[in-house]
Protein backbone atom coordinates (compact mmCIF):
# COMPACT_ATOMS: atom_id res chain seq x y z
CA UNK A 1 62.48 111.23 67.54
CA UNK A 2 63.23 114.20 69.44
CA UNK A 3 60.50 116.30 72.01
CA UNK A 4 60.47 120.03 72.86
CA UNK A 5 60.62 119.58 76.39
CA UNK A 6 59.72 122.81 77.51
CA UNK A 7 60.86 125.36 80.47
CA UNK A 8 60.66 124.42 84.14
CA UNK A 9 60.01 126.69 86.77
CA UNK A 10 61.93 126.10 90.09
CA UNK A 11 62.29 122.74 88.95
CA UNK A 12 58.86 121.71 88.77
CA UNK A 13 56.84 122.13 85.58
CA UNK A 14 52.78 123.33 85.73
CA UNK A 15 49.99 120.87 85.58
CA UNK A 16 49.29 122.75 82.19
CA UNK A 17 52.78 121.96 80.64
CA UNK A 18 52.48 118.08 82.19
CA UNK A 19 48.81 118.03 80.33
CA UNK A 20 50.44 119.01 77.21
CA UNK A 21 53.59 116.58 77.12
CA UNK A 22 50.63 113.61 78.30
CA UNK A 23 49.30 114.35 75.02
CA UNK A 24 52.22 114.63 72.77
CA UNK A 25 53.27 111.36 74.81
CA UNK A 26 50.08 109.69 73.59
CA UNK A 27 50.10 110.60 70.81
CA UNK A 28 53.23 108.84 70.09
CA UNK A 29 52.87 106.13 71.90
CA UNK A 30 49.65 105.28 70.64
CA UNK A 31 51.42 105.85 66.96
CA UNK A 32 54.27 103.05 68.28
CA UNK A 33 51.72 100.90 70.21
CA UNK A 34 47.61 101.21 69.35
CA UNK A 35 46.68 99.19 72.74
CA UNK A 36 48.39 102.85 74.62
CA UNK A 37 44.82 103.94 73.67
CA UNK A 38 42.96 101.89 76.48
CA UNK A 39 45.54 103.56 78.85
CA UNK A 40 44.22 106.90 81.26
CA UNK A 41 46.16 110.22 81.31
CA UNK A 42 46.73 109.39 84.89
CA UNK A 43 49.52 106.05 83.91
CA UNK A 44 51.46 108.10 81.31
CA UNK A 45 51.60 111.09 83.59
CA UNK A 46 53.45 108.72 86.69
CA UNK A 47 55.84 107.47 83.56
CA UNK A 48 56.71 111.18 82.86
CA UNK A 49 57.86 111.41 86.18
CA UNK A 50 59.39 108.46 86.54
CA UNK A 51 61.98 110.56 83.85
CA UNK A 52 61.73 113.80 84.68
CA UNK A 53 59.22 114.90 82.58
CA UNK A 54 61.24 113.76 79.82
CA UNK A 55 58.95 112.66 77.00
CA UNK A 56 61.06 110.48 74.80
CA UNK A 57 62.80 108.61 77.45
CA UNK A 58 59.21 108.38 79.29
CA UNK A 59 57.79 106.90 76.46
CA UNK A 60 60.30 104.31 75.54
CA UNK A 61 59.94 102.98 79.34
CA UNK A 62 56.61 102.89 78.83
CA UNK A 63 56.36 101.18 75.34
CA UNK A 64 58.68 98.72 77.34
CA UNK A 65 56.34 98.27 80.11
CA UNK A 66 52.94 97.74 77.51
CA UNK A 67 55.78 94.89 75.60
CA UNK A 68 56.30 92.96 79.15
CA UNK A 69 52.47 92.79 80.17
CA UNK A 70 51.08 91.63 77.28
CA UNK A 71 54.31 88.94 77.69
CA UNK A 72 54.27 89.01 81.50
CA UNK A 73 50.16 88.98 81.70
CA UNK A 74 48.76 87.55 78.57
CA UNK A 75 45.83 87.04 80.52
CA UNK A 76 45.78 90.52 82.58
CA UNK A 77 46.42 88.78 85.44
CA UNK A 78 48.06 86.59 87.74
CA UNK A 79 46.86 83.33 88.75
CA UNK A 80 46.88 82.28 92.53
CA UNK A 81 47.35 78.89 90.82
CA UNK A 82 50.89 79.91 89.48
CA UNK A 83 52.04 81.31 92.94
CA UNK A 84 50.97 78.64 95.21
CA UNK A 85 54.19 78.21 96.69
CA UNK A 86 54.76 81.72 97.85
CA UNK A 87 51.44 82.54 98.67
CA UNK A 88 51.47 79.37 101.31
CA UNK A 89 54.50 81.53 103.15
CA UNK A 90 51.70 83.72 104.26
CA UNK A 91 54.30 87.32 103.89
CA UNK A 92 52.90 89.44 102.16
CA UNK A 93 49.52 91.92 103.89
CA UNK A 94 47.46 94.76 103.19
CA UNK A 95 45.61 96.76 105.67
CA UNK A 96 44.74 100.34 106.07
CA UNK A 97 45.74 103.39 104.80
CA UNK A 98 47.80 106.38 106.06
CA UNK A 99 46.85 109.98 106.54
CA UNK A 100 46.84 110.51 102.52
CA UNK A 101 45.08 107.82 101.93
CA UNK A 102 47.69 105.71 100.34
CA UNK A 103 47.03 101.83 101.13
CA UNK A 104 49.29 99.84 103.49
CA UNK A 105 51.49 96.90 102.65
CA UNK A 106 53.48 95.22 104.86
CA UNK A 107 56.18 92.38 103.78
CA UNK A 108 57.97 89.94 106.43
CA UNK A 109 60.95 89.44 104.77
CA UNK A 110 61.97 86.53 107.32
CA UNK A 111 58.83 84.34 105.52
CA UNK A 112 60.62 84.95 101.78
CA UNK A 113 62.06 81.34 101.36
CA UNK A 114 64.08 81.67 98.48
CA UNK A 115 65.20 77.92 98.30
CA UNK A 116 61.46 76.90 98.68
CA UNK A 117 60.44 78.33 95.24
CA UNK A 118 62.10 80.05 92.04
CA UNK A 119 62.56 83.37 90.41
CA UNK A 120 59.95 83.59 88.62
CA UNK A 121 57.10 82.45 90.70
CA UNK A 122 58.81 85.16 93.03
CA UNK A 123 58.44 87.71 89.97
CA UNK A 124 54.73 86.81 89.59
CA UNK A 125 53.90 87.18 93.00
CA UNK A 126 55.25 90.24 93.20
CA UNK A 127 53.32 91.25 89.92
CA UNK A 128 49.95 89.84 92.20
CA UNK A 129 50.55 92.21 95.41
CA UNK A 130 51.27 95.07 93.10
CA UNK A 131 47.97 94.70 90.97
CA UNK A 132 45.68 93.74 93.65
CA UNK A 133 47.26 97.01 95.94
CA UNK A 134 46.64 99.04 92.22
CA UNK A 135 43.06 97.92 91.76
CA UNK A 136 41.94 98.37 94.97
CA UNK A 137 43.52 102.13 95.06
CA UNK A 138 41.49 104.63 96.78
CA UNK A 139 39.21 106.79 94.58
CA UNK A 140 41.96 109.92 93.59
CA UNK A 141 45.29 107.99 95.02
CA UNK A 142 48.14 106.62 92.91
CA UNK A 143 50.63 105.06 95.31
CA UNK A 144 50.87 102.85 98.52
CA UNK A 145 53.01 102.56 101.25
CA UNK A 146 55.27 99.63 101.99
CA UNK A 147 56.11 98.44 105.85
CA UNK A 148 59.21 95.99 104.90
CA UNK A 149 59.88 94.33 108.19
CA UNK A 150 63.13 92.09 109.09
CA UNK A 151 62.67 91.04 112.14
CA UNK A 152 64.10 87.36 112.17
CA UNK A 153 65.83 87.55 109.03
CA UNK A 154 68.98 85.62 108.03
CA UNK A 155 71.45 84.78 105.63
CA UNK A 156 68.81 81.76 104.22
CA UNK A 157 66.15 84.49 103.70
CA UNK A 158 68.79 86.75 101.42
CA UNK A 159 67.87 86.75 97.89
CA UNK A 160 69.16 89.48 95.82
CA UNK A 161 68.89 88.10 92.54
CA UNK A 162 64.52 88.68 93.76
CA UNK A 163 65.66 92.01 96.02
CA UNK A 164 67.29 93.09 92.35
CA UNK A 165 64.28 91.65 90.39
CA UNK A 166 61.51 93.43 92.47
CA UNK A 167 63.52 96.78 92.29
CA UNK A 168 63.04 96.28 88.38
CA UNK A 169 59.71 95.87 88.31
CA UNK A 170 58.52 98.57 91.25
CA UNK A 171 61.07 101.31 89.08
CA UNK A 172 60.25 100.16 85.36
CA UNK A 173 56.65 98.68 85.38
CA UNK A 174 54.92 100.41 88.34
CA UNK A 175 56.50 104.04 87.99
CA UNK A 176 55.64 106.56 90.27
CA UNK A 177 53.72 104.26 92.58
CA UNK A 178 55.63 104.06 95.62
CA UNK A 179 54.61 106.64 98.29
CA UNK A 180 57.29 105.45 101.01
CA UNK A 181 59.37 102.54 102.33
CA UNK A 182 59.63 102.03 105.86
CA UNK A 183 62.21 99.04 106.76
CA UNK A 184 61.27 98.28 110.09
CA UNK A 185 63.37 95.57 113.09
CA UNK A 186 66.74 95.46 110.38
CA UNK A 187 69.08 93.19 111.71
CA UNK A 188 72.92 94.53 111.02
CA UNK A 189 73.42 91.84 109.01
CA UNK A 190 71.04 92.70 106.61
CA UNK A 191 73.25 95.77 105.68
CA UNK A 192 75.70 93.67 103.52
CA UNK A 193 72.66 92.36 101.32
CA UNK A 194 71.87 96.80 101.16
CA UNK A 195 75.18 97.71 99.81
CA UNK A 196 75.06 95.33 96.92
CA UNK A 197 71.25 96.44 96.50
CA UNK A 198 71.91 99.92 96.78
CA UNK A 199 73.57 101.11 93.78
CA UNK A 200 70.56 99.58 91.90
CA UNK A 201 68.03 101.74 93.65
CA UNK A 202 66.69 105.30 91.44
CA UNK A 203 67.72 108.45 93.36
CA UNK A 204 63.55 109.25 93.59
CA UNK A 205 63.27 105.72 95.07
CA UNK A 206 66.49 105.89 97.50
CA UNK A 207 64.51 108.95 98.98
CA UNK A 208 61.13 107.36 99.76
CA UNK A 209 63.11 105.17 101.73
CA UNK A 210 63.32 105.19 105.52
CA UNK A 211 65.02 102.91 107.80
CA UNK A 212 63.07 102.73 111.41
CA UNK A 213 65.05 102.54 114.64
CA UNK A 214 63.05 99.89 117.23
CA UNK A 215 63.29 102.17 119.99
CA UNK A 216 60.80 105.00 117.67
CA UNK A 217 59.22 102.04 115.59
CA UNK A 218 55.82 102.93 116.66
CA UNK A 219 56.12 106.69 116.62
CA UNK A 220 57.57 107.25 113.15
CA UNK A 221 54.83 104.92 111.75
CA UNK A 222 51.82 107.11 113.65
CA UNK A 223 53.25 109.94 111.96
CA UNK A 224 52.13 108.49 108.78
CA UNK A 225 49.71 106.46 109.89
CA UNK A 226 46.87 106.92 112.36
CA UNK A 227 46.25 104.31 115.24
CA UNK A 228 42.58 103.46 113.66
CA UNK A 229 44.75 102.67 110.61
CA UNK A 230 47.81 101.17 112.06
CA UNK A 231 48.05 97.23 111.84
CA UNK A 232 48.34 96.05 115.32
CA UNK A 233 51.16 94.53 115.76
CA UNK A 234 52.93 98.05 115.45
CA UNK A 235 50.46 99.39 117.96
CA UNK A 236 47.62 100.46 115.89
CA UNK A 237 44.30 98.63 115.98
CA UNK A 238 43.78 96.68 112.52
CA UNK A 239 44.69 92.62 112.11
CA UNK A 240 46.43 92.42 109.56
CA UNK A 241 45.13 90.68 105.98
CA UNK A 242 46.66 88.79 103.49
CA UNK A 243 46.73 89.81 100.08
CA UNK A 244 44.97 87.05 98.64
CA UNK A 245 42.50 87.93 101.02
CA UNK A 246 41.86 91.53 100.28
């Protein structure tokens, strides 16, 4: 099936253009795939620009993504019962937002014991800290903001068959989502696990992506993130919560 994709102007297209290709989207998707009907304007708009406003290539992703919940989440949701054994490593927090009002996650990648549990229960926690962050979205906001910090990691936290996993599942299945990436305390041995990650990473993602020198830890974050909104051990003044919590 091919799409009249329209003109751009200076490379971006007008909301009225990106109105019309949401509804010649939906109206195929919802042709391939009924249950596209119970989706908002606001979901198949972040899959159009997840590829470049492309409508045919935006709605096979999407098609994909509606084929791996109902697999993925036959029950809309993940079970703290099926991710026991990662949520007991206590690494993964949410706490404030920054100065657009995108939530805060932050991820100790030195807690992510990858001999402790398996792939999948890895997956599905992932899945959890996405949805929860999703459904507890400001009113008006789309995306979140992830503090990855490596302080204390090593060769027996490395996992890039999970690094490669989550990539799959932030790019294919939560389009459009990520606001920025801030790896924080990176140890230089971390970098040989990056260049075998690397090539997997979109060119959008690869840009929302900032590594943080210690030395201007604290001041790169505040200009993101106010103090009140900060979590404290980076200066600001919140404790930090853990997902299951929130």
């Amino acid at each position: 099936m091919e799409f009249n994709n329209g003109e751009q102007a200076n490379g971006e297209e007008s909301n009225e253009i990106q109105q019309y290709k949401v509804r010649l989207m939906r109206a195929h998707v919802e042709r391939e795939d009924p249950s596209a009907k119970a989706v908002d304007d606001l979901m198949l708009r972040r899959f159009l620009r997840a590829r470049e406003l492309d409508i045919e290539k935006a709605s096979t992703l999407f098609l994909r993504y509606l084929s791996w919940r109902r697999s993925f989440l036959p029950n809309g949701f993940v079970s703290t019962s099926d991710i026991l054994n990662e949520l007991a490593q206590n690494k993964l927090f949410m706490q404030g937002v920054d100065k657009k009002n995108h939530p805060v996650l932050v991820f100790f990648a030195a807690k992510h014991k990858p001999s402790n549990g398996n792939l999948e229960e890895f997956k599905r926690f992932l899945v959890f800290g996405l949805e929860r962050v999703c459904e507890r979205m400001p009113t008006g906001q789309e995306k979140f903001v992830v503090i990855a910090d490596l302080e204390g990691w090593g060769y027996t936290n490395s996992d890039i068959r999970g690094y490669l996993a989550a990539l799959s599942i932030l790019q294919d299945f939560y389009p459009e989502r990520l606001a920025k990436l801030f790896i924080v305390h990176v140890p230089s041995m971390f970098m040989t696990a990056w260049k075998l990650i690397s090539p997997f990473i979109n060119n959008k993602t690869k840009k929302k992506i900032t590594f943080v020198e210690n030395k201007k830890l604290k001041s790169i974050l505040l200009e993101d993130v106010d103090e009140s909104q900060l979590p404290d051990i980076y200066g600001g003044t919140l404790a930090l919560v853990p997902i299951q919590h929130i």
